[in-house]
C-alpha atoms as a PDB file:
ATOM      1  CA  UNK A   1      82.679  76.898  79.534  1.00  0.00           C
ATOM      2  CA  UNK A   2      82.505  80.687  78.952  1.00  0.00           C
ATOM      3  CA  UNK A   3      78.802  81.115  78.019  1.00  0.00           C
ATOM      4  CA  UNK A   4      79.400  84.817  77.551  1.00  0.00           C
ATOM      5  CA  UNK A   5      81.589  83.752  74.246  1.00  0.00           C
ATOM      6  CA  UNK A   6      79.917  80.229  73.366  1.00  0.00           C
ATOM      7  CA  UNK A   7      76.230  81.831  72.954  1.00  0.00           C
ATOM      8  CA  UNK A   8      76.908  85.152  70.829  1.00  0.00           C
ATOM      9  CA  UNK A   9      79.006  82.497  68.595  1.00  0.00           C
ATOM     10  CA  UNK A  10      76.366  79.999  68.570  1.00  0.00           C
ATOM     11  CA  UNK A  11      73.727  82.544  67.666  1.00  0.00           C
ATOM     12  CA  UNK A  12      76.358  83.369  64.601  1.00  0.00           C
ATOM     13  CA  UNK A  13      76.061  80.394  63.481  1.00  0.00           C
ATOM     14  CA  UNK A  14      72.529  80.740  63.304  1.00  0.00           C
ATOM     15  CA  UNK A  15      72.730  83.755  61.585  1.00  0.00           C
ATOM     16  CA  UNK A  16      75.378  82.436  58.901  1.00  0.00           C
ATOM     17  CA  UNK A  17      73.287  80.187  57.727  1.00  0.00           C
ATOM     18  CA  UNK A  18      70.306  82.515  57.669  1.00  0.00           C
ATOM     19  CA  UNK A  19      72.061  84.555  54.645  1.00  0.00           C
ATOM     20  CA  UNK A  20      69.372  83.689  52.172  1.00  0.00           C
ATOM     21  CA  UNK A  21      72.067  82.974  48.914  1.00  0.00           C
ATOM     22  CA  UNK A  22      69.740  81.984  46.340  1.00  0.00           C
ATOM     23  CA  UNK A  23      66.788  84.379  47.402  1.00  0.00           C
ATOM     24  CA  UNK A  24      69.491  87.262  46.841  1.00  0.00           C
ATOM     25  CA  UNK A  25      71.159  86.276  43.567  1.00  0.00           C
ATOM     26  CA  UNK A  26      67.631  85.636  41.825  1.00  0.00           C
ATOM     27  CA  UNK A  27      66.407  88.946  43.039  1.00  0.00           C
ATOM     28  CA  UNK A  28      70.177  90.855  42.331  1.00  0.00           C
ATOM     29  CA  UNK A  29      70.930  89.508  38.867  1.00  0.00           C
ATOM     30  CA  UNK A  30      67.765  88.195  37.678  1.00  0.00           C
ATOM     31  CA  UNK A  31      64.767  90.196  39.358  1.00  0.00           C
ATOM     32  CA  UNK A  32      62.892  86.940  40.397  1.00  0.00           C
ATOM     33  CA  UNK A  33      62.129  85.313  43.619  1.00  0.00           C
ATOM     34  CA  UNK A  34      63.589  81.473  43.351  1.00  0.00           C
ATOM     35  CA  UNK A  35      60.745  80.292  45.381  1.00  0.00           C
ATOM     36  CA  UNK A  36      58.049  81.144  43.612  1.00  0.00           C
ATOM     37  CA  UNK A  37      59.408  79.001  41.165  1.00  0.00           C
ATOM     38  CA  UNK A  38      60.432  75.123  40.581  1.00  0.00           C
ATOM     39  CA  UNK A  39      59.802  73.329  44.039  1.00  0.00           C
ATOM     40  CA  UNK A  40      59.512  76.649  45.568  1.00  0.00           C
ATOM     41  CA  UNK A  41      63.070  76.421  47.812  1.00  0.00           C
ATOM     42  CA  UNK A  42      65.347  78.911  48.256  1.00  0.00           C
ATOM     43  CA  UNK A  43      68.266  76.366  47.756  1.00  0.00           C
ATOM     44  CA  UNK A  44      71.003  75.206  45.146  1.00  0.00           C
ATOM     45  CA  UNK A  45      68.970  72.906  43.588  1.00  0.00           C
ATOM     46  CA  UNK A  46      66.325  75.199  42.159  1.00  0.00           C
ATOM     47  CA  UNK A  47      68.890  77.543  41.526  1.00  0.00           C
ATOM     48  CA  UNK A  48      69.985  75.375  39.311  1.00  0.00           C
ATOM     49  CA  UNK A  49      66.803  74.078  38.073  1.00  0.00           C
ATOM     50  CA  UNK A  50      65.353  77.940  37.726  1.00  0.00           C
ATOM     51  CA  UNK A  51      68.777  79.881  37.109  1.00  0.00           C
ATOM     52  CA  UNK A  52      71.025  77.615  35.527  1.00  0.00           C
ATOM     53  CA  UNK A  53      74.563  76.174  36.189  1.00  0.00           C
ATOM     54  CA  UNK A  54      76.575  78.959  36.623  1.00  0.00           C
ATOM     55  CA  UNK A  55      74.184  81.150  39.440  1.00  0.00           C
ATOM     56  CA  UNK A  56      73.320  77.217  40.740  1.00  0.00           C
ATOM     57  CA  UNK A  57      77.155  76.467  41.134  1.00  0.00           C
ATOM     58  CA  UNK A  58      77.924  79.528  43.102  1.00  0.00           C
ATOM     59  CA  UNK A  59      74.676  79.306  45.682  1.00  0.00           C
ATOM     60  CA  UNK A  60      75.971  75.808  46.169  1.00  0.00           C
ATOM     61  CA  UNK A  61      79.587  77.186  47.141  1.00  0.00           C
ATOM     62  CA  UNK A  62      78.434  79.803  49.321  1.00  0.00           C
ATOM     63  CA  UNK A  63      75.972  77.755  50.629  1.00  0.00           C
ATOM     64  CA  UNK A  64      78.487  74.658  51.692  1.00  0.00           C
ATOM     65  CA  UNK A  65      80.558  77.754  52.617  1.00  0.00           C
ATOM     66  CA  UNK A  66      78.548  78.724  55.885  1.00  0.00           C
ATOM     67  CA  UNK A  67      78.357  75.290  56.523  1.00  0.00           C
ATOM     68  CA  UNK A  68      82.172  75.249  56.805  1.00  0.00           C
ATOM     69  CA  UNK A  69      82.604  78.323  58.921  1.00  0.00           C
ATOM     70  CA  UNK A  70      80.001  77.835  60.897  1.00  0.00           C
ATOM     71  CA  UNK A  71      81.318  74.271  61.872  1.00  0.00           C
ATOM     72  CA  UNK A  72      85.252  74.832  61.545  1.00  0.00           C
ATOM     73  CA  UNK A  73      86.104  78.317  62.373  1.00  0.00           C
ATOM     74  CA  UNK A  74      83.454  79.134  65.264  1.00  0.00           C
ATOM     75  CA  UNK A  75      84.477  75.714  67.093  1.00  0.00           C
ATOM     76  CA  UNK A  76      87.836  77.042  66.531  1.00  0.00           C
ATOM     77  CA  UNK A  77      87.688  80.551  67.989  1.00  0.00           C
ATOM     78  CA  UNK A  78      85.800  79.346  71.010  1.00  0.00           C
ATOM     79  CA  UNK A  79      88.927  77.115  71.664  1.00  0.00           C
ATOM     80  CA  UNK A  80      91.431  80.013  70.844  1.00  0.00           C
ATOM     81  CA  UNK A  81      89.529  82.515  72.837  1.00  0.00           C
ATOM     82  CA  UNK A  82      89.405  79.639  75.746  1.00  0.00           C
ATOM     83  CA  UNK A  83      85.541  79.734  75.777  1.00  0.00           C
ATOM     84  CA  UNK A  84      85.589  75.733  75.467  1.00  0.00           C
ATOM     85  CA  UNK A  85      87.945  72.820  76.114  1.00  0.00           C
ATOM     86  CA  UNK A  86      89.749  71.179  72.734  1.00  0.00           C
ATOM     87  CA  UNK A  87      88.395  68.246  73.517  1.00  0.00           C
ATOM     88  CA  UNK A  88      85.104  69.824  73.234  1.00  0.00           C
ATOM     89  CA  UNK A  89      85.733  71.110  69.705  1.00  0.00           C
ATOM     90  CA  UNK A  90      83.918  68.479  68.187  1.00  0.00           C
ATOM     91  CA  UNK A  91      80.754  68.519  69.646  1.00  0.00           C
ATOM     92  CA  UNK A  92      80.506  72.549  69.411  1.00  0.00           C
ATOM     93  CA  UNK A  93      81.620  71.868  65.298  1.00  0.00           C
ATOM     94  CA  UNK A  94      78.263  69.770  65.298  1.00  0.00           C
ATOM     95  CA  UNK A  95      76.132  72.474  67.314  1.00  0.00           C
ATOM     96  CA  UNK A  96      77.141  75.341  65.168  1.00  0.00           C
ATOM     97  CA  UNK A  97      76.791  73.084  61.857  1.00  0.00           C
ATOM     98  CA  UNK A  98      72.753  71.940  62.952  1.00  0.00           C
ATOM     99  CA  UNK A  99      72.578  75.799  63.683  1.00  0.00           C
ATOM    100  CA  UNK A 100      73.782  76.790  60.332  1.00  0.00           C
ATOM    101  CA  UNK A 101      71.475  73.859  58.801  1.00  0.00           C
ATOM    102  CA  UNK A 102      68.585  75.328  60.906  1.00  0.00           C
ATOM    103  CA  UNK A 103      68.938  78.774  59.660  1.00  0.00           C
ATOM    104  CA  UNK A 104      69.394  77.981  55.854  1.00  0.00           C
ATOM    105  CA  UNK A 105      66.276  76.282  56.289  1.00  0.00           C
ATOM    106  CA  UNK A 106      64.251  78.584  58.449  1.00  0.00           C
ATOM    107  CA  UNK A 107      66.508  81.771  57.637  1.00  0.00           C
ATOM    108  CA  UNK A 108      66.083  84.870  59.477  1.00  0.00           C
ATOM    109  CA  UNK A 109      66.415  87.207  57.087  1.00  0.00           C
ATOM    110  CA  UNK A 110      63.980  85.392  54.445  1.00  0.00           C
ATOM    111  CA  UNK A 111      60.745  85.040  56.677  1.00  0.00           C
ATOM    112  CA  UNK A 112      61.546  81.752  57.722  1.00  0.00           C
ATOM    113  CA  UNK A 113      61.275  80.468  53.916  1.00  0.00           C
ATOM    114  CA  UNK A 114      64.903  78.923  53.033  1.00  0.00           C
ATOM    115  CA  UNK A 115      66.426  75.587  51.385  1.00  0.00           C
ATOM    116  CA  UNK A 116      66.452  71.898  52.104  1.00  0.00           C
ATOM    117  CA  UNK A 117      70.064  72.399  53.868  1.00  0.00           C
ATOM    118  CA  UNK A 118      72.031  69.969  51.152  1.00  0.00           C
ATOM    119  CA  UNK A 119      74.945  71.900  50.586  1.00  0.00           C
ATOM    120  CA  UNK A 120      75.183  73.715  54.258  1.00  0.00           C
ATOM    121  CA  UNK A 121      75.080  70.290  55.160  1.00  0.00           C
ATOM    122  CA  UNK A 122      77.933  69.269  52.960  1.00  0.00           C
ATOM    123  CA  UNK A 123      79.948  72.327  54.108  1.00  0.00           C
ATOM    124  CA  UNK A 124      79.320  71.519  57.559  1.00  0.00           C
ATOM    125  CA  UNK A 125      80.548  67.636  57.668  1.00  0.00           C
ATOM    126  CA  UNK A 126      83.441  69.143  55.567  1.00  0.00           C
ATOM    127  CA  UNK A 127      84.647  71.012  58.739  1.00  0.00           C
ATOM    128  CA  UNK A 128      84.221  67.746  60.752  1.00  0.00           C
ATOM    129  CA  UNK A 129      85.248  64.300  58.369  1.00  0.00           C
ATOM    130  CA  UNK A 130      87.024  66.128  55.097  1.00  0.00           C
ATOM    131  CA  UNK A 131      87.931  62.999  54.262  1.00  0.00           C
ATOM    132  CA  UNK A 132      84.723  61.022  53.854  1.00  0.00           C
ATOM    133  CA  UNK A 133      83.282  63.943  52.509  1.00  0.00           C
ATOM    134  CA  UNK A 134      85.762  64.617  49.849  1.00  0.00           C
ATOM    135  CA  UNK A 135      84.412  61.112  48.911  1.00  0.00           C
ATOM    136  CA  UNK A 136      80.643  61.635  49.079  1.00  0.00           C
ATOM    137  CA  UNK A 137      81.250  64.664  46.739  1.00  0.00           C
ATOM    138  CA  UNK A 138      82.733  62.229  43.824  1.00  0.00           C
ATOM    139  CA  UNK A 139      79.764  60.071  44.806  1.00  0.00           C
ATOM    140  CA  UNK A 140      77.359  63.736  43.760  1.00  0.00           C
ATOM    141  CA  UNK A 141      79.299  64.645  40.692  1.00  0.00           C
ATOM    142  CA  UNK A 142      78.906  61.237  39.333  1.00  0.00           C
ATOM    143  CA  UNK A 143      75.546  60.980  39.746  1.00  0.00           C
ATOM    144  CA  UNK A 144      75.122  64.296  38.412  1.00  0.00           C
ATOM    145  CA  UNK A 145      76.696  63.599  35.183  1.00  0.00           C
ATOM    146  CA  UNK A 146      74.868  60.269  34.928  1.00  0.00           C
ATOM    147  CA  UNK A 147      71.311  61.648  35.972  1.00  0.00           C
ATOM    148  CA  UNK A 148      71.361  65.932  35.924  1.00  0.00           C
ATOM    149  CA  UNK A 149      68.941  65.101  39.114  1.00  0.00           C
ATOM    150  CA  UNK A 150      70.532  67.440  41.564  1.00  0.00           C
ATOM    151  CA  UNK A 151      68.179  66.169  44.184  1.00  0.00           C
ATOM    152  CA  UNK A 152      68.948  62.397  43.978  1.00  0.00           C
ATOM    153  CA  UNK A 153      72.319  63.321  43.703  1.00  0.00           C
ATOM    154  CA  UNK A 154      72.679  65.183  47.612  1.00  0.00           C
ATOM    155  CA  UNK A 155      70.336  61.892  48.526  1.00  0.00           C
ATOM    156  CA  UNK A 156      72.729  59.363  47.341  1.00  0.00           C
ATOM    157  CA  UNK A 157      75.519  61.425  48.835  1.00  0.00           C
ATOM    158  CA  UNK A 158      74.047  61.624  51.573  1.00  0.00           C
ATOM    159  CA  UNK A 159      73.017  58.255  52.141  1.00  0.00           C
ATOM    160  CA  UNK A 160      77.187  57.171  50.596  1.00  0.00           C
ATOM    161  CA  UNK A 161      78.523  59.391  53.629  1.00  0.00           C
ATOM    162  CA  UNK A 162      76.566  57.241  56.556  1.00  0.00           C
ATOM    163  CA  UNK A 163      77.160  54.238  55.450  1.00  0.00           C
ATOM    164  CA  UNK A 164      80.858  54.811  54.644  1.00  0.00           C
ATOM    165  CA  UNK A 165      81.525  55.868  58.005  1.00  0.00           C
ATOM    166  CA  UNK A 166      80.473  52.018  58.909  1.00  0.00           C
ATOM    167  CA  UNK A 167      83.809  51.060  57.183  1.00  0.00           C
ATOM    168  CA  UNK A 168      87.314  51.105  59.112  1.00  0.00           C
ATOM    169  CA  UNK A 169      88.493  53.200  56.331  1.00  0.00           C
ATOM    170  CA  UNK A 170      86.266  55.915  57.052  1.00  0.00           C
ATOM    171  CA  UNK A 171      85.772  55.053  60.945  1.00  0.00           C
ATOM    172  CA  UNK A 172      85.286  58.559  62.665  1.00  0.00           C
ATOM    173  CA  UNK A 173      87.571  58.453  66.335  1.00  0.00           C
ATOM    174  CA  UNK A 174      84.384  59.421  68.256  1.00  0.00           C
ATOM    175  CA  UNK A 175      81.646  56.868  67.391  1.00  0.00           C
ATOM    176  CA  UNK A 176      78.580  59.045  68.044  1.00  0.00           C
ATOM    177  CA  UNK A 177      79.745  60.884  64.863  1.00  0.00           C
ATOM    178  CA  UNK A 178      78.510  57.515  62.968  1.00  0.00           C
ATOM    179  CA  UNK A 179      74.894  58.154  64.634  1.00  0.00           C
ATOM    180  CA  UNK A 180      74.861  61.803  63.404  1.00  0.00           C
ATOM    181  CA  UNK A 181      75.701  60.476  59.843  1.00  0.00           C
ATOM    182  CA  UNK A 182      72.603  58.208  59.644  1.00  0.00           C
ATOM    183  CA  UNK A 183      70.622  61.213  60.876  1.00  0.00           C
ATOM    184  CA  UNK A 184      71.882  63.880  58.611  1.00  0.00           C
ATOM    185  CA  UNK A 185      71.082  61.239  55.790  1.00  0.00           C
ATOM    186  CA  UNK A 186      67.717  60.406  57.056  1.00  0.00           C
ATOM    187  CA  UNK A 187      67.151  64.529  57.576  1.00  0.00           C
ATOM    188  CA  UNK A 188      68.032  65.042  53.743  1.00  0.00           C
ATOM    189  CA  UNK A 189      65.984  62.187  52.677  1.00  0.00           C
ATOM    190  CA  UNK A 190      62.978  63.749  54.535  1.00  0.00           C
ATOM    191  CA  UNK A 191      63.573  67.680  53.134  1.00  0.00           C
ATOM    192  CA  UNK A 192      63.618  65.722  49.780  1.00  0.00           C
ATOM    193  CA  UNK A 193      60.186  63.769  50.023  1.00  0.00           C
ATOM    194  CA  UNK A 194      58.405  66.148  47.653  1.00  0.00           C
ATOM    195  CA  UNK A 195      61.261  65.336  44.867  1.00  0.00           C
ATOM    196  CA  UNK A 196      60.894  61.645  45.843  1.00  0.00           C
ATOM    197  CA  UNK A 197      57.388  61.504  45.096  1.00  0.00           C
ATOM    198  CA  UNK A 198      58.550  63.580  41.419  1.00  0.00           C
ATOM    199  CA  UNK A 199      61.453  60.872  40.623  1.00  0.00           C
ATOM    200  CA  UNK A 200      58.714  58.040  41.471  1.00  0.00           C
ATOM    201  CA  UNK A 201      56.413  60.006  39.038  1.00  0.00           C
ATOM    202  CA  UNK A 202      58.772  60.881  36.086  1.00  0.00           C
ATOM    203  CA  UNK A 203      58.310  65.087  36.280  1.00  0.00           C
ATOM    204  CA  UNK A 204      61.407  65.954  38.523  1.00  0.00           C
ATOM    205  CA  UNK A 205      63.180  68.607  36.659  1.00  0.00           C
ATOM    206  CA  UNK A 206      67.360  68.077  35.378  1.00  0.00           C
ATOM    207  CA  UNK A 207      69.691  70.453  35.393  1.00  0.00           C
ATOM    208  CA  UNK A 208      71.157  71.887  32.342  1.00  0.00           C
ATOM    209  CA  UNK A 209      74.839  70.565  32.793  1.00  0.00           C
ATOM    210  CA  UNK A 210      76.061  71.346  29.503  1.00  0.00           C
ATOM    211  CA  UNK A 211      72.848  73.955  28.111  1.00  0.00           C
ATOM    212  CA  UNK A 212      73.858  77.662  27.621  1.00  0.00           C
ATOM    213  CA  UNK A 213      71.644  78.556  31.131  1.00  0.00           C
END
């Protein structure tokens, strides 16, 4: 391993998913801060909730969008540039995904104040099972049609991409990838206890699917 490329593309990673989307289009276009409004996160779903569809559907892209180069074209260049072994590829798709999770959530360039890491998440399992994942994200549409709750969409998503892993259909090749699918579930379902307890309670906020926001 070439640590001399591996770390500066590690800390990349980092610093991908530090780029605080939502904070910057509410400030840009609409000359608010996202999270001092809604549940107070710097993340699609109060976009969404705050903004609207349209600003809320392009956080979410560029959000999953980190995820995805962070995971798929890092990995890649360490490979190209001979920093890692192929067979390696996977794990360092994983490291640079948590990274990119990790700074969406605690971003750099936001004073640590980000998002609950849904769609970075979804971007980065898109770099490693596209498959499964091109699945789960049926599994969110539907439930966003049926409910307009963004949050218990990504949960049920979430939750949909573990357990379908347990399935031969959906069987990753390396079999630790089904323990990191139960924990990526269980980290989304934490980051979303504070909607939990508004679901439970009836006040979670829907999205405007089909309003003029």
């Amino acid at each position: 391993m070439n640590l001399a490329v591996v770390l500066p593309l590690l800390v990349l990673a980092y610093v991908l998913g530090s780029i605080p989307t939502a904070l910057w289009v509410g400030r840009r276009f609409y000359g608010i801060d996202v999270r001092e409004h809604g549940s107070g996160n710097a993340g699609a779903t109060n976009t969404f909730r705050v903004l609207g569809k349209k600003p809320g559907s392009f956080v979410l892209f560029i959000d999953a969008l980190k995820g995805f180069v962070a995971a798929y074209f890092l990995p890649m260049a360490m490979v190209h540039l001979g920093a890692i072994e192929p067979e390696h590829e996977v794990y360092f798709r994983l490291a640079c995904g948590v990274l990119a999770i990790v700074g969406h959530i605690y971003p750099v360039f936001a004073q640590f104040r980000g998002g609950k890491g849904v769609a970075t998440v979804l971007g980065m399992m898109l770099g490693v099972a596209p498959v499964t994942v091109s699945v789960c994200i049926l599994i969110f549409i539907t439930m966003l049609l049926l409910t307009r709750y963004v949050s218990l969409s990504s949960m049920t998503a979430g939750v949909a991409f573990a357990l379908l892993q347990l399935l031969p259909a959906f069987r990753p090749p390396q079999e630790f990838l089904i323990y990191v699918g139960f924990v990526l579930a269980a980290l989304l379902v934490y980051t979303h206890r504070a909607n939990i307890g508004r679901l439970r309670a009836g006040t979670e906020s829907r999205v405007p699917l089909f309003g003029r926001k």
